[in-house]
N, C-alpha and C. Protein backbone atom coordinates (compact mmCIF):
# COMPACT_ATOMS: atom_id res chain seq x y z
N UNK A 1 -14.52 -42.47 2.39
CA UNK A 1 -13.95 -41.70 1.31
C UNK A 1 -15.05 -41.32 0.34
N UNK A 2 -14.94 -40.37 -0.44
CA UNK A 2 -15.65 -39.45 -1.35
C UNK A 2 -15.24 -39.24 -2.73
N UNK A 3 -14.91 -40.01 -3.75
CA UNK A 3 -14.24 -39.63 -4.73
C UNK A 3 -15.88 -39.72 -5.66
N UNK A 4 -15.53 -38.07 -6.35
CA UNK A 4 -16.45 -37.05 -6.92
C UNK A 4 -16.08 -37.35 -8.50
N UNK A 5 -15.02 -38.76 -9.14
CA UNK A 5 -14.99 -39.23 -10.54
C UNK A 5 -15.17 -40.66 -10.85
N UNK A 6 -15.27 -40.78 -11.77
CA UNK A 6 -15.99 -41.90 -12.24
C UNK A 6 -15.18 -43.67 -11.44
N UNK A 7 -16.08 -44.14 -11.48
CA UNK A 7 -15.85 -45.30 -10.84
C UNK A 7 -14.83 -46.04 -11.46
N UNK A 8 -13.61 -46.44 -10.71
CA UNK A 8 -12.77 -47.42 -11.54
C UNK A 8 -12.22 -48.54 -10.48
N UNK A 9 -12.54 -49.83 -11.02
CA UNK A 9 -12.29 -51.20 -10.41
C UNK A 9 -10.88 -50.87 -10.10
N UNK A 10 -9.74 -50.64 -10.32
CA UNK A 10 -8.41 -50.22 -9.90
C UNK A 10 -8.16 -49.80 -8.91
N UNK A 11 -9.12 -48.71 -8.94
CA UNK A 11 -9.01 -47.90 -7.73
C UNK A 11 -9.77 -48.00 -6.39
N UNK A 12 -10.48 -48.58 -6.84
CA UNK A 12 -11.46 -49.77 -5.77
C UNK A 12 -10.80 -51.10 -5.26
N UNK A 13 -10.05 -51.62 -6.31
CA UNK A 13 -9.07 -52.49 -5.42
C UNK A 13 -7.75 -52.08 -5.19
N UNK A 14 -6.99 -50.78 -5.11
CA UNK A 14 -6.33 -50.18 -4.19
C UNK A 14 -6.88 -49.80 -2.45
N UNK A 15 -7.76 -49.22 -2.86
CA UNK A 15 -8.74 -48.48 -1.78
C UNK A 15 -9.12 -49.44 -0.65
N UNK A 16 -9.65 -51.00 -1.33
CA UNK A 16 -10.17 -51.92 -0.61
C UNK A 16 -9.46 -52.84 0.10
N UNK A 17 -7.72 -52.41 -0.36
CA UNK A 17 -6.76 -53.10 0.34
C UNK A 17 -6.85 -52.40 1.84
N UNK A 18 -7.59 -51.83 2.52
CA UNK A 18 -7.52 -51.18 3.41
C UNK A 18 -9.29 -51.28 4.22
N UNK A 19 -9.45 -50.98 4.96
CA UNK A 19 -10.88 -51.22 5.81
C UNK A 19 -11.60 -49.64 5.51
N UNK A 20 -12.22 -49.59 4.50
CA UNK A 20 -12.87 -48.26 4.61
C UNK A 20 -14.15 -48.47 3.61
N UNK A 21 -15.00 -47.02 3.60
CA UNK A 21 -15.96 -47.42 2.96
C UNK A 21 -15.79 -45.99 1.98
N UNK A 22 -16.29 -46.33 0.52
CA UNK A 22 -15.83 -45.82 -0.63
C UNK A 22 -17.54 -44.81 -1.35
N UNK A 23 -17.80 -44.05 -0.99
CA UNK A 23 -19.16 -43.39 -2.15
C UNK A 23 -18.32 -43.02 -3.37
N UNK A 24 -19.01 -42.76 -4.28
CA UNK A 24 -18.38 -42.72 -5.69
C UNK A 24 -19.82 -41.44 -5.99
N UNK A 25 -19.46 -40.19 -6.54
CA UNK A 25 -20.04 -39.30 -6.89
C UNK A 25 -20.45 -39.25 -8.24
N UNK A 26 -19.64 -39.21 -8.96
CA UNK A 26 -19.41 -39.32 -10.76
C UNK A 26 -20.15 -37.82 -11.27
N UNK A 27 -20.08 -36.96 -10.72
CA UNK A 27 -20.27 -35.66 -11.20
C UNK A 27 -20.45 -34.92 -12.19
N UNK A 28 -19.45 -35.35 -12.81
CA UNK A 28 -18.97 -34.80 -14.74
C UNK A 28 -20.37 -35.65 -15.06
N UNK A 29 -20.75 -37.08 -15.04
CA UNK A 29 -20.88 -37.73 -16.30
C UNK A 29 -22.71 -38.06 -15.84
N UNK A 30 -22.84 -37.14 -15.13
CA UNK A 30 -24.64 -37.23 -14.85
C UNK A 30 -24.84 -36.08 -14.98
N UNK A 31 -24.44 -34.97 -15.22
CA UNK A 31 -24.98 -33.85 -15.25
C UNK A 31 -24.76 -32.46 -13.99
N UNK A 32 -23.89 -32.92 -13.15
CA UNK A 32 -23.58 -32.90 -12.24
C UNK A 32 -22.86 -31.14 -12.43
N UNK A 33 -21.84 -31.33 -12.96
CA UNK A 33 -21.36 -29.92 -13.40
C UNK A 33 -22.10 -28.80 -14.04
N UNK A 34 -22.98 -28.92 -14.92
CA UNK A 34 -23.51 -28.08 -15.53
C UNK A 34 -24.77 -27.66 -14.62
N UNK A 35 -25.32 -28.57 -13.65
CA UNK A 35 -25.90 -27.99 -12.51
C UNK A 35 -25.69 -26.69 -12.07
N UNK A 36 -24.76 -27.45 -11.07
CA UNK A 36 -23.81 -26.37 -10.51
C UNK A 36 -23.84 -25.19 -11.08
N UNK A 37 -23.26 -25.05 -12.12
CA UNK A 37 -22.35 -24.09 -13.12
C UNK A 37 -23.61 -23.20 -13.69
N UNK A 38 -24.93 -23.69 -13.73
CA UNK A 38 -26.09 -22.92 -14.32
C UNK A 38 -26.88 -22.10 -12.88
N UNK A 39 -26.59 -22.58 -11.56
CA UNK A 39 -27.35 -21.65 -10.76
C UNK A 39 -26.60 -20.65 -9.75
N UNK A 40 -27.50 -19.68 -9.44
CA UNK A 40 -26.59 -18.44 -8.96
C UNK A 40 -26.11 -18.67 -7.45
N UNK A 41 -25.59 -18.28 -6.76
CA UNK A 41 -24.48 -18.28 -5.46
C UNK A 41 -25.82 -17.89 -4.38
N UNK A 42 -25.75 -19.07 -3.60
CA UNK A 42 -26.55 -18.88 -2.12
C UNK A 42 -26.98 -20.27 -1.86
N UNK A 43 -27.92 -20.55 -0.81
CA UNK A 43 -28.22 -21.46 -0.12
C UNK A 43 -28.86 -22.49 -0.88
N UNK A 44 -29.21 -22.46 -1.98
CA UNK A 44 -29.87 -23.10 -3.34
C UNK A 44 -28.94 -23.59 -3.85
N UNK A 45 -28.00 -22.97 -4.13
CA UNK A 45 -26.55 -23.72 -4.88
C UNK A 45 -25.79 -24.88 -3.56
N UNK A 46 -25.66 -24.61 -2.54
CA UNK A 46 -25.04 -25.69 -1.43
C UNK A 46 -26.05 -26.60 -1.67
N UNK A 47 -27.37 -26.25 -1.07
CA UNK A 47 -28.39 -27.39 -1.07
C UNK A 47 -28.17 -28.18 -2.78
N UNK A 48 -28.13 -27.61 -4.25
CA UNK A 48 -27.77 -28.57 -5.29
C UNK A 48 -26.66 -29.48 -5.23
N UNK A 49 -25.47 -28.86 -4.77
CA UNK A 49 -24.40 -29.85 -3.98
C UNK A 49 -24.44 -30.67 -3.05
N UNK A 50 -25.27 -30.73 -2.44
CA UNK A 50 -25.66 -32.12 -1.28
C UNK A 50 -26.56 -33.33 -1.84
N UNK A 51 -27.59 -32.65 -2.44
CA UNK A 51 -28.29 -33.29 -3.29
C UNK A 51 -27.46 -33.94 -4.98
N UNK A 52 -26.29 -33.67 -4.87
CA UNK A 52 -25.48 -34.30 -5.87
C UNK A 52 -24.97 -35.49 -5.46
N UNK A 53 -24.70 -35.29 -3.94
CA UNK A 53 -23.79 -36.29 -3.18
C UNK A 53 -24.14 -37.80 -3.35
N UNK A 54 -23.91 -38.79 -2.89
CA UNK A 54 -24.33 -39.99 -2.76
C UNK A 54 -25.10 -39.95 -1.55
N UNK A 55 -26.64 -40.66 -1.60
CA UNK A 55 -27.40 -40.34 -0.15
C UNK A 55 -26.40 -40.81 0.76
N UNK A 56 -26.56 -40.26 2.16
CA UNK A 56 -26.13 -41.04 3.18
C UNK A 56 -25.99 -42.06 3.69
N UNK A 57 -25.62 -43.16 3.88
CA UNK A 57 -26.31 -44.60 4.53
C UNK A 57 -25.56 -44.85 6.13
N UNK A 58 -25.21 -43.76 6.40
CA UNK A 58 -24.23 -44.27 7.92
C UNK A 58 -23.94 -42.83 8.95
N UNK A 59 -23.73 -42.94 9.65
CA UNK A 59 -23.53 -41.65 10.30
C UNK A 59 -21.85 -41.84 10.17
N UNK A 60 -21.25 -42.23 9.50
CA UNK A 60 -20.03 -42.03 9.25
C UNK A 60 -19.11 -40.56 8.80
N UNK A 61 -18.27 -39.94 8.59
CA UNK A 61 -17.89 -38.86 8.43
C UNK A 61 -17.33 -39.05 7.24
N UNK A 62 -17.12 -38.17 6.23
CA UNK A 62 -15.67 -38.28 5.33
C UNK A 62 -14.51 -38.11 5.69
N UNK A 63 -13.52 -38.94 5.04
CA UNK A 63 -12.06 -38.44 5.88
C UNK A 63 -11.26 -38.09 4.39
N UNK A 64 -11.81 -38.71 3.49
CA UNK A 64 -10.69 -38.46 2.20
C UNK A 64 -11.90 -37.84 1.03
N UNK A 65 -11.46 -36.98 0.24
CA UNK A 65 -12.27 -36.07 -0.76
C UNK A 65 -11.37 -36.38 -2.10
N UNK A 66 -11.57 -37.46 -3.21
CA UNK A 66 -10.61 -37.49 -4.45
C UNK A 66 -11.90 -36.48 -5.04
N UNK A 67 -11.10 -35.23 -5.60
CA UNK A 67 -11.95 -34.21 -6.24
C UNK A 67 -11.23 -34.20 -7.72
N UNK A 68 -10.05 -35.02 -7.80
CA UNK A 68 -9.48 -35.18 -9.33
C UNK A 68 -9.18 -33.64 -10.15
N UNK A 69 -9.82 -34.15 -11.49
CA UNK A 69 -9.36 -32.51 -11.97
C UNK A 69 -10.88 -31.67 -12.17
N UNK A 70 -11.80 -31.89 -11.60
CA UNK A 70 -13.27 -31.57 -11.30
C UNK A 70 -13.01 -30.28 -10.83
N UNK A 71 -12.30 -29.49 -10.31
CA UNK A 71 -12.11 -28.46 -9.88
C UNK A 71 -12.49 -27.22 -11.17
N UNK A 72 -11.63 -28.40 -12.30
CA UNK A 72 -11.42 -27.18 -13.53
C UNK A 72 -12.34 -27.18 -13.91
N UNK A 73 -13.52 -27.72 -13.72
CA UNK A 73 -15.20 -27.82 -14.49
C UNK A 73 -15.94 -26.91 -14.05
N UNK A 74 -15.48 -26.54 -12.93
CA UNK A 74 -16.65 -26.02 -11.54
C UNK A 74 -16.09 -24.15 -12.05
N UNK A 75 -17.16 -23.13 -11.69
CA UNK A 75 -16.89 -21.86 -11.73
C UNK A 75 -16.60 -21.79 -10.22
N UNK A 76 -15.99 -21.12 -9.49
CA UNK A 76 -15.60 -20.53 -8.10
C UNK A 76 -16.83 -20.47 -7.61
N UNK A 77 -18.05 -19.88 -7.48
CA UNK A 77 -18.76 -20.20 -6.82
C UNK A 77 -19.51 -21.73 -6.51
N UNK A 78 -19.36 -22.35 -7.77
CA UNK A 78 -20.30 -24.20 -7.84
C UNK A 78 -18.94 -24.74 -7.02
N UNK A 79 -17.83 -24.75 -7.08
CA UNK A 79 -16.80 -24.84 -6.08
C UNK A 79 -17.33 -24.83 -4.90
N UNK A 80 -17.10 -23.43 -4.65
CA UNK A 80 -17.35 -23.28 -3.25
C UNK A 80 -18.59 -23.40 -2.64
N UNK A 81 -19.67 -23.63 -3.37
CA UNK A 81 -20.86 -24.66 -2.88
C UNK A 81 -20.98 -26.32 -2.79
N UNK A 82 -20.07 -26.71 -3.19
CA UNK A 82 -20.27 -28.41 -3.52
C UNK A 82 -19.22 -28.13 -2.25
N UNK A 83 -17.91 -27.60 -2.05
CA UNK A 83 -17.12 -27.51 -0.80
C UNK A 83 -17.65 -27.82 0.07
N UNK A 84 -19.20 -26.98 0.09
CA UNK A 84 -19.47 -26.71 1.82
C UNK A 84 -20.06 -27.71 2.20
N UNK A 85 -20.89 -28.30 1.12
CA UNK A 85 -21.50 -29.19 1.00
C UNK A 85 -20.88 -30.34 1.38
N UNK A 86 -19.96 -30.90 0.96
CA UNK A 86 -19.05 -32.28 1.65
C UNK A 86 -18.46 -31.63 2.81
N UNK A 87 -17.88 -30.49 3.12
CA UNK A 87 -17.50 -30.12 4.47
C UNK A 87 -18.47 -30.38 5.92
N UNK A 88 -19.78 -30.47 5.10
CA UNK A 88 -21.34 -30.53 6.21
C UNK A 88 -21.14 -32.39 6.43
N UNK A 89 -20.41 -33.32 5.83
CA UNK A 89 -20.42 -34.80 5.93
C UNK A 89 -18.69 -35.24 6.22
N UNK A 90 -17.71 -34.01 6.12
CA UNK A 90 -16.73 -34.53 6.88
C UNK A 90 -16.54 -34.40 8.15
N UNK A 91 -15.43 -35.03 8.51
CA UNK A 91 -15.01 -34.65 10.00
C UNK A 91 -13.68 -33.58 9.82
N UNK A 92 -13.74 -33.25 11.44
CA UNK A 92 -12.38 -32.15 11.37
C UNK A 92 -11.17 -33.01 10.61
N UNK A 93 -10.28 -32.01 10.34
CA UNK A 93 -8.98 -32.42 9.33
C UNK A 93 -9.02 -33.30 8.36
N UNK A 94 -10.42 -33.76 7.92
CA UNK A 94 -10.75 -34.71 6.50
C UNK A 94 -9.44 -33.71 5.29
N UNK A 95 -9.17 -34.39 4.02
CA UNK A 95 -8.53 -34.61 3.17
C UNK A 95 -9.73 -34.02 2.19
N UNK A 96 -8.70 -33.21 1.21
CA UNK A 96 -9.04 -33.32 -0.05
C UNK A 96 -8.31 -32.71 -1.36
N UNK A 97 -8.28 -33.99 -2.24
CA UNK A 97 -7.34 -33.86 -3.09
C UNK A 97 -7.53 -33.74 -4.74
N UNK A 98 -6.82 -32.26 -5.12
CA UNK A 98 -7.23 -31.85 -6.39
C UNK A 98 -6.35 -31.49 -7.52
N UNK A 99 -6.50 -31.80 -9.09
CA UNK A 99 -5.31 -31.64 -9.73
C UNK A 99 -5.90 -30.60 -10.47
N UNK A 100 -5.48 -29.57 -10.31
CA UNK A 100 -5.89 -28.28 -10.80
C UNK A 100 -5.16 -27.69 -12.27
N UNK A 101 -5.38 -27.27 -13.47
CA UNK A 101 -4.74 -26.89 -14.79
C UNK A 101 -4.10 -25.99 -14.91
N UNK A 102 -2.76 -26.24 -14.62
CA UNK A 102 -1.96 -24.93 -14.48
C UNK A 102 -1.29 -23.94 -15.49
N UNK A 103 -0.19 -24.77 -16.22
CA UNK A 103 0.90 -24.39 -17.28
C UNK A 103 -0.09 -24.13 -18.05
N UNK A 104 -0.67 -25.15 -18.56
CA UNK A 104 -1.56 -25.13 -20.22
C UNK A 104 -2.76 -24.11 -20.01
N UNK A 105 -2.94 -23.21 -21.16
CA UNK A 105 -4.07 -22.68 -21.46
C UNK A 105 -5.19 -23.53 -21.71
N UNK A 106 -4.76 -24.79 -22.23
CA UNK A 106 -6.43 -25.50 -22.52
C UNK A 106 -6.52 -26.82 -21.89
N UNK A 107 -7.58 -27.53 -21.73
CA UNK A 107 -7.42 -29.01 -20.85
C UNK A 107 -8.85 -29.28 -21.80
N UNK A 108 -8.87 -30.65 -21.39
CA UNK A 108 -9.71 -31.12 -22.25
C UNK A 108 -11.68 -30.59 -21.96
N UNK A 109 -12.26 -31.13 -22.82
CA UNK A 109 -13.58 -30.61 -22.51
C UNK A 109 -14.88 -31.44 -21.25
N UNK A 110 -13.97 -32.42 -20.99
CA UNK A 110 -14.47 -33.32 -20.31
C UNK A 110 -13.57 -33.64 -19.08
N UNK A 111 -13.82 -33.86 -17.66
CA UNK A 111 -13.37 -34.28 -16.72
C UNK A 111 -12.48 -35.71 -17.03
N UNK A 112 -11.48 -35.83 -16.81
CA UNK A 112 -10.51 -36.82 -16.76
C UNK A 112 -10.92 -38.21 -15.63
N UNK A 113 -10.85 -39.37 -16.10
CA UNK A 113 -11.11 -40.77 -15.61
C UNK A 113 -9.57 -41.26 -15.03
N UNK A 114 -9.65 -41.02 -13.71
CA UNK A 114 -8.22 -41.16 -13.45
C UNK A 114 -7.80 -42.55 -12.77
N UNK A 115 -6.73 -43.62 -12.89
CA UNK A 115 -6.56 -44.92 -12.31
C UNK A 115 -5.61 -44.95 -11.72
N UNK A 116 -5.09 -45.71 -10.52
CA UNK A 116 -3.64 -45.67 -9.98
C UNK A 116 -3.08 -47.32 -10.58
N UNK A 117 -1.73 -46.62 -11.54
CA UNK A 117 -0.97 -47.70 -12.05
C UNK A 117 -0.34 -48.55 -10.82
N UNK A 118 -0.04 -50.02 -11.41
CA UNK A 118 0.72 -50.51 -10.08
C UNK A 118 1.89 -50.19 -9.87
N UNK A 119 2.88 -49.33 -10.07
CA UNK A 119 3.88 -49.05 -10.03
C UNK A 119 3.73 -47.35 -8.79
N UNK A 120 2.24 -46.60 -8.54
CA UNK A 120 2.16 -45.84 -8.04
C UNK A 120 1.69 -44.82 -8.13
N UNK A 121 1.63 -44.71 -10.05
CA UNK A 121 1.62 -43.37 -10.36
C UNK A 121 0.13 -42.99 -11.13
N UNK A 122 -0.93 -41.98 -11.10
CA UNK A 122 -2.18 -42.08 -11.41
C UNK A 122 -1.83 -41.85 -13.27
N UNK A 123 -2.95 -42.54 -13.92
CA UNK A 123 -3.33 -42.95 -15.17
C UNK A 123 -4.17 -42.25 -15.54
N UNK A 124 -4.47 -41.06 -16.88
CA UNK A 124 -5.73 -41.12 -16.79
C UNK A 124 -6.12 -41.15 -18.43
N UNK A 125 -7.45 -42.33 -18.14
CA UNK A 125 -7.43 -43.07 -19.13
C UNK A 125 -8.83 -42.46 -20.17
N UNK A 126 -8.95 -41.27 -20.04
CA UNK A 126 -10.05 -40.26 -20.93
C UNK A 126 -9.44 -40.41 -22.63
N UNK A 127 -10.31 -40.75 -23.05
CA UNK A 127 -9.99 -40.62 -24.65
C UNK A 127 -9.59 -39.25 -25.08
N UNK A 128 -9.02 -38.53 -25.62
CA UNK A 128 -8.69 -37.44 -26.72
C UNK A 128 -10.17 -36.88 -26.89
N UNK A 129 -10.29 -35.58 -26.53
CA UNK A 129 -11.42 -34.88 -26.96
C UNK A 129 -11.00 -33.21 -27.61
N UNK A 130 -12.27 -32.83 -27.92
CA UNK A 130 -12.21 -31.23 -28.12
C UNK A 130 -11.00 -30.67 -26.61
N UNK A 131 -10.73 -29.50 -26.79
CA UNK A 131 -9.63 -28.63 -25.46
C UNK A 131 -10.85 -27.30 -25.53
N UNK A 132 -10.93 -27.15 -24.52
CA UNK A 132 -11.56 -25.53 -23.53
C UNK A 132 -10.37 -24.99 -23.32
N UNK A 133 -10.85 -23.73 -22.95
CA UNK A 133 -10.11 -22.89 -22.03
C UNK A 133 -9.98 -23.12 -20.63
N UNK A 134 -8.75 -23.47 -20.31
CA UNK A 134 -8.48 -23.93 -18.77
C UNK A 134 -8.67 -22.77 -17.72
N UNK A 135 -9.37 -22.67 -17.07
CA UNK A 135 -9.69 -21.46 -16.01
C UNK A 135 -7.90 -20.92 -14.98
N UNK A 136 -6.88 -21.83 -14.69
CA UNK A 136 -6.19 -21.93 -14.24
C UNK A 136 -5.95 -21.01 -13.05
N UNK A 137 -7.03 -21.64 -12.13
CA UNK A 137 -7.22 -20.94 -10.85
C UNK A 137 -5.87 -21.06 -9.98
N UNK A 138 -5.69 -19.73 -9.29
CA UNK A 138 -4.89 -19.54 -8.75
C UNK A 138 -4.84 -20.50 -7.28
N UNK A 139 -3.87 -20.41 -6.23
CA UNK A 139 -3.64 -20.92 -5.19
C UNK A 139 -4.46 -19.82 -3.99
N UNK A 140 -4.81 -18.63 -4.59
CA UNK A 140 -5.79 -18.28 -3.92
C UNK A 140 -7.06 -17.88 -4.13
N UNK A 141 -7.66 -18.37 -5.18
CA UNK A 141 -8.48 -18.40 -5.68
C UNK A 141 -9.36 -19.49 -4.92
N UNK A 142 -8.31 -21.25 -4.93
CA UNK A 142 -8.85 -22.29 -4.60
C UNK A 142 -9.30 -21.90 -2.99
N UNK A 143 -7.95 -21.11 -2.53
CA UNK A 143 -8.20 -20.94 -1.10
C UNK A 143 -9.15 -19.97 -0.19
N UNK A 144 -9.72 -19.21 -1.42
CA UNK A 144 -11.04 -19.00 -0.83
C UNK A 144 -12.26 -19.64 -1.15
N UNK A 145 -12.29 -20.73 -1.65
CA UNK A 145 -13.85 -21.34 -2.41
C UNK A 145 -13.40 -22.80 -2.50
N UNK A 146 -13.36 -23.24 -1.09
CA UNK A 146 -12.95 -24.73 -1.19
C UNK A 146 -13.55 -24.90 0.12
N UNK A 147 -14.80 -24.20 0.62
CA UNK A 147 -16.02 -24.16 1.59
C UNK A 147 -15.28 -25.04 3.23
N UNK A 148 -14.05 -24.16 3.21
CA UNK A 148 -13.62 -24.61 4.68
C UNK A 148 -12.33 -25.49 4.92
N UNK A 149 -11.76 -25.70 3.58
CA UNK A 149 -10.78 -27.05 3.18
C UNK A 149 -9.91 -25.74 2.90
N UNK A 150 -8.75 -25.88 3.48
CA UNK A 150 -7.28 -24.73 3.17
C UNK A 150 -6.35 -25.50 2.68
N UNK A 151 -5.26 -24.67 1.97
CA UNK A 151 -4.77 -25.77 1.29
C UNK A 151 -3.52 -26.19 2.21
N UNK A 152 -3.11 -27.40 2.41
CA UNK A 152 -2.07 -28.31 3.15
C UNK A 152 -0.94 -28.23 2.44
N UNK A 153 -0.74 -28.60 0.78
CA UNK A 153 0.51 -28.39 0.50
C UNK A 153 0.12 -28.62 -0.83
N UNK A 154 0.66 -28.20 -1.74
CA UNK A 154 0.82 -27.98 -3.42
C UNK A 154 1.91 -28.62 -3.62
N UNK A 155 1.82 -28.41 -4.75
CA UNK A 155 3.22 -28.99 -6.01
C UNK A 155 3.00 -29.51 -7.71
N UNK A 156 3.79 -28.75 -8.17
CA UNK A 156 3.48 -28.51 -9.79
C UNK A 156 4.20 -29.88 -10.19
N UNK A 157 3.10 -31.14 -11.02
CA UNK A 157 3.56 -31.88 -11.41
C UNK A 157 4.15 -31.85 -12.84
N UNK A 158 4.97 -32.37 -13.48
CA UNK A 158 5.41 -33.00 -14.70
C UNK A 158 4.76 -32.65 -16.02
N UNK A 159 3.39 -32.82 -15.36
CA UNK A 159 2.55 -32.86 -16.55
C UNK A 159 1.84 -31.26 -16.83
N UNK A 160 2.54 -30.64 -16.12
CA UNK A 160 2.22 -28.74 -16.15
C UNK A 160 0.06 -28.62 -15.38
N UNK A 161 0.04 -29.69 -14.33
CA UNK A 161 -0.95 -29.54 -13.41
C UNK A 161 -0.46 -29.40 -12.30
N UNK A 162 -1.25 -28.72 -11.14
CA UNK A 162 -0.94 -28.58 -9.94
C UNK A 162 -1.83 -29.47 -8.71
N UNK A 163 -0.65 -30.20 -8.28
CA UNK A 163 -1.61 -31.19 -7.54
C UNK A 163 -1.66 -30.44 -6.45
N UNK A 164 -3.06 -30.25 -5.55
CA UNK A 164 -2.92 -29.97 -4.35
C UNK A 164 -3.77 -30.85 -3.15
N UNK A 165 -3.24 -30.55 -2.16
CA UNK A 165 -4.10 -31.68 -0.78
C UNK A 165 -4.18 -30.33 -0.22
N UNK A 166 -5.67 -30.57 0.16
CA UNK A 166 -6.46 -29.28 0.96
C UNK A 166 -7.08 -29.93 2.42
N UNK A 167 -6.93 -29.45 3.60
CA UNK A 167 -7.30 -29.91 4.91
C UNK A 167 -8.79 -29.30 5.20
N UNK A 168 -9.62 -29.72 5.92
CA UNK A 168 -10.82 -29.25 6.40
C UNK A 168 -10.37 -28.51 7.72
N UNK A 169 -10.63 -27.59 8.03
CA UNK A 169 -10.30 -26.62 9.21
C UNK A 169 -10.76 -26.90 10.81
């Protein structure tokens, strides 16, 4: 698994109830986004997305992508370069799962720290900051710049975000 937000013991001992092995990206909070987001579209921008990744240590594949609400940070092209980029370390039909800013015009200025409560339901435990302008990318927007991952199935949660699970092709 591949989760691209910040590390949380919770979610590490959900995860670890199970036999798998976990990289942790943390994207937002190294500098990771504004990378991206500062260089122009081509083979320079994928290669900054691999080089974001966690090195390799296994010839293992990815099967699960937690991309959280990191989506809303990224411009469509740093998207669809960091995409291709984990698409080059998954396997066929790998997972990946994103909560995208839908209803609301603004979301916060910082990527969200998200936890799974024991009852099921994800937490996210980001302090109150400044609000941006939420990009509120469309369903085909994501589905062209998600570097090979189509989307599997949507659904507008509660909280006026759109969760979606995207398949690798």
């Amino acid at each position: 698994m591949l989760d691209l937000g910040v590390a949380s013991t919770a979610m590490l001992a959900l995860l670890g109830q199970g036999r798998c092995r976990v990289e942790i990206a943390d994207l937002a909070h190294f500098g990771g986004v504004d990378r991206l987001n500062s260089m122009e579209p081509g083979p320079a921008l994928v290669g900054a997305g691999e080089a974001l990744l966690p090195n390799r240590c296994s010839a293992d594949v990815v099967d699960l992508v937690f991309c959280w609400d990191l989506p809303n940070y990224l411009t469509l092209d740093a998207l669809s370069a960091l995409m291709l980029a984990i698409g080059q370390r998954a396997g066929p039909g790998a997972l990946a799962h994103a909560l995208i800013a839908y209803s609301d015009r603004d979301m916060r200025e910082e990527p969200g720290c998200f936890v799974p409560t024991p009852d099921g339901e994800l937490m996210d435990l980001s302090a109150a900051g400044n609000a941006v302008a939420a990009p509120r990318y469309s369903p085909e927007d994501l589905g062209m710049n998600m570097g090979g991952f189509v989307i599997e199935r949507a659904r507008l949660l509660s909280n006026g975000m759109q969760e979606f699970l995207f398949r690798l092709e």
